[in-house]
N, C-alpha and C. Protein backbone atom coordinates (compact mmCIF):
# COMPACT_ATOMS: atom_id res chain seq x y z
N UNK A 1 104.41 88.38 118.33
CA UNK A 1 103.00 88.20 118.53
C UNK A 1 102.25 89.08 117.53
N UNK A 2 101.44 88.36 116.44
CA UNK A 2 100.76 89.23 115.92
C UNK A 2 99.53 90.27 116.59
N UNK A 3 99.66 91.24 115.96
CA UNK A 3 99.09 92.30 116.35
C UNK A 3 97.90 93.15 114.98
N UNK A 4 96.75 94.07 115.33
CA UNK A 4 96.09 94.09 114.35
C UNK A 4 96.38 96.27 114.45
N UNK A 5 97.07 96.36 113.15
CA UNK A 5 97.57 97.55 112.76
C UNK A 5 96.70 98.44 111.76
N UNK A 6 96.18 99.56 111.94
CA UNK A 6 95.71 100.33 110.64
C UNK A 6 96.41 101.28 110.19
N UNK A 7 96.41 101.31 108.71
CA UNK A 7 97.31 102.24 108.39
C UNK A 7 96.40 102.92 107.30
N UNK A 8 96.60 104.11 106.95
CA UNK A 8 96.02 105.08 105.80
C UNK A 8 96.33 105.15 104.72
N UNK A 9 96.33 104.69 103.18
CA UNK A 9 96.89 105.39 102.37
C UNK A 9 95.71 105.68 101.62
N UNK A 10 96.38 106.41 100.93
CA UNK A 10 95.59 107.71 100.10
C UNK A 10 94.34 107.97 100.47
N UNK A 11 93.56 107.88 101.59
CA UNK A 11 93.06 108.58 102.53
C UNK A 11 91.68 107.42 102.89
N UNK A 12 92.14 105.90 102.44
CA UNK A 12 91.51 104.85 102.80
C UNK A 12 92.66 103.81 103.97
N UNK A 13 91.66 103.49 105.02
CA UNK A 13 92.29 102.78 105.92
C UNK A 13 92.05 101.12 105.62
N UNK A 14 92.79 100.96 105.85
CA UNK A 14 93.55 99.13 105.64
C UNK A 14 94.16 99.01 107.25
N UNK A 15 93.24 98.10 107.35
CA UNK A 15 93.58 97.09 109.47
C UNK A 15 94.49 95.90 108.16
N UNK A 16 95.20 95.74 109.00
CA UNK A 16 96.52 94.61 109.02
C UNK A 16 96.52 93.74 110.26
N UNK A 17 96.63 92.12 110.25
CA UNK A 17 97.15 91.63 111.08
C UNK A 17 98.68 91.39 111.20
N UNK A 18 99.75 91.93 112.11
CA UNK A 18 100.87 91.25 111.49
C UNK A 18 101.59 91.50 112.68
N UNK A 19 103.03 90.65 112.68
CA UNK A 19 104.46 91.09 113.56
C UNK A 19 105.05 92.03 113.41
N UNK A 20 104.91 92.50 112.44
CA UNK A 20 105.50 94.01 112.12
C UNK A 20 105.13 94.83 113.04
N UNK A 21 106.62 96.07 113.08
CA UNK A 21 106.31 97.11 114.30
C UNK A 21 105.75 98.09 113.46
N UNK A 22 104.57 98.98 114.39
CA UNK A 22 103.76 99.75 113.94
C UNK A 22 104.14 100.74 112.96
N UNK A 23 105.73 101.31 113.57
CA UNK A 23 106.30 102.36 113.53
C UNK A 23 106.46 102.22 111.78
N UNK A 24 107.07 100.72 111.52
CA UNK A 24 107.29 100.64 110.21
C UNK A 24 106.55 100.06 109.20
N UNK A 25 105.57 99.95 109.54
CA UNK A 25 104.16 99.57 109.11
C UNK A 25 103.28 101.41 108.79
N UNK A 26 103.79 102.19 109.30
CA UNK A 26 102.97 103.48 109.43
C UNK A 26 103.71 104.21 108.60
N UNK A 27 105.00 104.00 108.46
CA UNK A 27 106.21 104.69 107.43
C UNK A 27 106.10 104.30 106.60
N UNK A 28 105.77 102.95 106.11
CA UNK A 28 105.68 102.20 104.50
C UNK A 28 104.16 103.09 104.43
N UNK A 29 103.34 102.55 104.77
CA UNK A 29 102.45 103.44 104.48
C UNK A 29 102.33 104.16 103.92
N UNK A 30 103.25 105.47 104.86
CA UNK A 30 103.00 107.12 104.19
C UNK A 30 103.67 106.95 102.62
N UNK A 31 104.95 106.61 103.00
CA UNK A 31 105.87 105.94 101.73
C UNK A 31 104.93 106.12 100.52
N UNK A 32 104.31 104.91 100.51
CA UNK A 32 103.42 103.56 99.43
C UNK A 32 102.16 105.42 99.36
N UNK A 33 101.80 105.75 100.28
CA UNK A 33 100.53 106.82 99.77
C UNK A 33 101.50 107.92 98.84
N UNK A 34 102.31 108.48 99.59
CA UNK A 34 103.25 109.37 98.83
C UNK A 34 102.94 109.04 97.52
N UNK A 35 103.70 107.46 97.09
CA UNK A 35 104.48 107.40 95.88
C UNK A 35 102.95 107.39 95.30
N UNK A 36 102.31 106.62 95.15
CA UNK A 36 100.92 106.51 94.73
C UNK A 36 100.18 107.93 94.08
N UNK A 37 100.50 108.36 95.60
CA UNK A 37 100.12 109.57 94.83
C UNK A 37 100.47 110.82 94.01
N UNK A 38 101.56 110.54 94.06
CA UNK A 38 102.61 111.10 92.73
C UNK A 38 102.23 110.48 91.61
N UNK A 39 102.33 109.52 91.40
CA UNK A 39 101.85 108.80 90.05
C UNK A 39 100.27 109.00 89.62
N UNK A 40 99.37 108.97 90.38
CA UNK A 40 98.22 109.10 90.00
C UNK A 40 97.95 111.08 89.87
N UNK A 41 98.91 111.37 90.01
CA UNK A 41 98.78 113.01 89.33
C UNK A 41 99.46 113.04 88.65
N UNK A 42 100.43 112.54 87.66
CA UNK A 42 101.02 112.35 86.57
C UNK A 42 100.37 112.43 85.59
N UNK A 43 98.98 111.95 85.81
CA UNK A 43 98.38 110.92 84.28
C UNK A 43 96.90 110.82 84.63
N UNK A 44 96.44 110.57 83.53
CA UNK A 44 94.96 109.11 84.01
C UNK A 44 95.65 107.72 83.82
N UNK A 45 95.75 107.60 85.36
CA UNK A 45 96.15 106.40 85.90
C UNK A 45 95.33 105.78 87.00
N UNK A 46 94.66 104.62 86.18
CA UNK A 46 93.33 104.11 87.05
C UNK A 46 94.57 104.23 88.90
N UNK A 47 93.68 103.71 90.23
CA UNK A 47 94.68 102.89 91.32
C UNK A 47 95.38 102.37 90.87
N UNK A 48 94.98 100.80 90.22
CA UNK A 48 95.03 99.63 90.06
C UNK A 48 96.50 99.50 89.09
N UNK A 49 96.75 100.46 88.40
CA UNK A 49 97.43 100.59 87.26
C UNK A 49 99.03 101.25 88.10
N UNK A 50 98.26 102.65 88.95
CA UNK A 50 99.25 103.21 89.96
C UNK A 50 99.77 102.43 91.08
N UNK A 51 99.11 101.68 91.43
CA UNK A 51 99.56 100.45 92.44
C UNK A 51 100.71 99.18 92.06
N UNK A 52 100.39 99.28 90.56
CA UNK A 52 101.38 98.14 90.08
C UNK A 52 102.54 98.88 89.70
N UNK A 53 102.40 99.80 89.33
CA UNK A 53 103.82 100.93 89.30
C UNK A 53 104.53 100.82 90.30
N UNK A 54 103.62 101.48 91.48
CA UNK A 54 104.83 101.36 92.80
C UNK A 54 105.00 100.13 92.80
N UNK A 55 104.18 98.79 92.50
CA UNK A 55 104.77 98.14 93.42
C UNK A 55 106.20 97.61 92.69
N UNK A 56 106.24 98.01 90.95
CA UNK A 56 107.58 97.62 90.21
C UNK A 56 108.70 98.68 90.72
N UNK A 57 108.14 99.87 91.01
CA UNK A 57 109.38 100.75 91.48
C UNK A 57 109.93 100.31 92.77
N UNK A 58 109.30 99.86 94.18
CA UNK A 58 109.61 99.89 95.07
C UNK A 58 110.63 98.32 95.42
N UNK A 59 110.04 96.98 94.11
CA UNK A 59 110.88 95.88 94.13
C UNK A 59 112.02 95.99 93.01
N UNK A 60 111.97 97.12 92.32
CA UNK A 60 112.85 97.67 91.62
C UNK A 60 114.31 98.01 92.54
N UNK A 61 113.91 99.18 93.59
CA UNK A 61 114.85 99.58 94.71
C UNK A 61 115.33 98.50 95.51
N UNK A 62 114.22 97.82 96.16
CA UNK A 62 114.79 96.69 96.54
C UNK A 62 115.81 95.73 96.17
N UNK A 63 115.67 95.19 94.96
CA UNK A 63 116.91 94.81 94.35
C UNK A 63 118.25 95.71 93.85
N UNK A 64 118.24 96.83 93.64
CA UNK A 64 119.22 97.79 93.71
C UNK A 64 120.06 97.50 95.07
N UNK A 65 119.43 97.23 96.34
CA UNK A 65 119.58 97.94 97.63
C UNK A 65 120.49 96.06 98.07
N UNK A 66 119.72 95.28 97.31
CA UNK A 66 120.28 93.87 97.99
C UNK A 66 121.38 93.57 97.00
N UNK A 67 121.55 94.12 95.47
CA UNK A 67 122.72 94.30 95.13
C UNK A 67 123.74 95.49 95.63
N UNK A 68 123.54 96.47 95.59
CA UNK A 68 124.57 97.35 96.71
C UNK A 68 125.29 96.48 97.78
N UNK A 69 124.21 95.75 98.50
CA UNK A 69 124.79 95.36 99.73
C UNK A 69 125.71 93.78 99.48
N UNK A 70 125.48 93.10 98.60
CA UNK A 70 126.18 92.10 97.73
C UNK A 70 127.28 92.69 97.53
N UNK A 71 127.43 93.67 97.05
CA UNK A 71 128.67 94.35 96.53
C UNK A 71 129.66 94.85 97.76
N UNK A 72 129.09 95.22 98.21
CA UNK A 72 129.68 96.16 99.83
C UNK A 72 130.34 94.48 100.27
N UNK A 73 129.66 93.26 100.63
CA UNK A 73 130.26 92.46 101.20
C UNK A 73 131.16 91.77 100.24
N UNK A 74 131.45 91.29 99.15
CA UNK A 74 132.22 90.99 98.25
C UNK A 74 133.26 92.07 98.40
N UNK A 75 133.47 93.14 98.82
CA UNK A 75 134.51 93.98 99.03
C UNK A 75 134.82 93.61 99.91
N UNK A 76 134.09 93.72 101.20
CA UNK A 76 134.91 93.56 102.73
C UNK A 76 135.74 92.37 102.41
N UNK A 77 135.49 91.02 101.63
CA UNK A 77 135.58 90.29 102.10
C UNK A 77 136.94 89.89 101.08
N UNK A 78 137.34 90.58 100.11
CA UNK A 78 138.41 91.00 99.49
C UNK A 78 139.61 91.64 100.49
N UNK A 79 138.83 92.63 101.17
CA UNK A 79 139.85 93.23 101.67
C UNK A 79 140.28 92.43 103.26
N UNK A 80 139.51 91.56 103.51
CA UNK A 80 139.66 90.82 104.79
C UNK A 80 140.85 89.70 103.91
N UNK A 81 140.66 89.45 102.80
CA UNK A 81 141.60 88.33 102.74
C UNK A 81 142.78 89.16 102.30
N UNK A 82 142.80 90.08 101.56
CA UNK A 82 144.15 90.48 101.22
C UNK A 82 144.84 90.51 102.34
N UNK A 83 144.17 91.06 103.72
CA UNK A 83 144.54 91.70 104.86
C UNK A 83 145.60 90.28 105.94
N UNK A 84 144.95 89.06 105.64
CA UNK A 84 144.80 87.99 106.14
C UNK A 84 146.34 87.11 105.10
N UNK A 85 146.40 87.43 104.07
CA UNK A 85 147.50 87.34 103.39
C UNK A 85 149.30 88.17 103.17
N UNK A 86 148.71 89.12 103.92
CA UNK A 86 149.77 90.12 104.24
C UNK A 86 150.27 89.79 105.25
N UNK A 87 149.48 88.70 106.39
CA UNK A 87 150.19 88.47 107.68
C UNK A 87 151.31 86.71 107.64
C-alpha cells in the first residue's frame, strides 16, 4: 500500500509517495545526503552536477554488486554440479 514518506537530504525535505519501507527510504536518504555532500565539498560543484555524480557512483556499485552476485551463483552452481557428478 502506498504510503506518503519524507525524507531530508542535504537539509531540504522531499515527501515521497511510495511502497517502500520507511526505514529504507530514510537510510538511502542519509546515504544519497552523505555522498552529496562529500562531493559538493570537494569542488565548485553546482547540486545538479553533484547529483549526477552520485547518481553514476551509486549505479556504478550497483552493477558491481549484481555482478558479484552473478558470480557467487555461477560458482554455487559449479560446485552443485561437480557435487551431483561425483554421486
Amino acid at each position: 500500500m502506498k504510503k506518503s514518506i519524507e525524507v531530508l537530504i542535504l537539509n531540504k525535505k522531499y515527501s515521497l509517495i511510495t511502497d517502500e519501507s520507511e526505514s529504507i527510504l530514510l537510510e538511502a536518504a542519509f546515504s544519497v545526503s552523505n555522498v552529496l555532500a562529500a562531493v559538493t565539498l570537494k569542488g565548485n560543484v553546482t547540486i545538479e552536477k553533484a547529483a549526477v555524480l552520485v547518481a553514476l557512483q551509486l549505479a556504478t556499485e550497483k552493477i558491481k554488486h549484481q555482478e558479484q552476485g552473478q558470480a557467487v551463483n555461477e560458482q554455487i552452481e559449479r560446485i552443485i554440479t561437480t557435487l551431483y557428478e561425483q554421486q
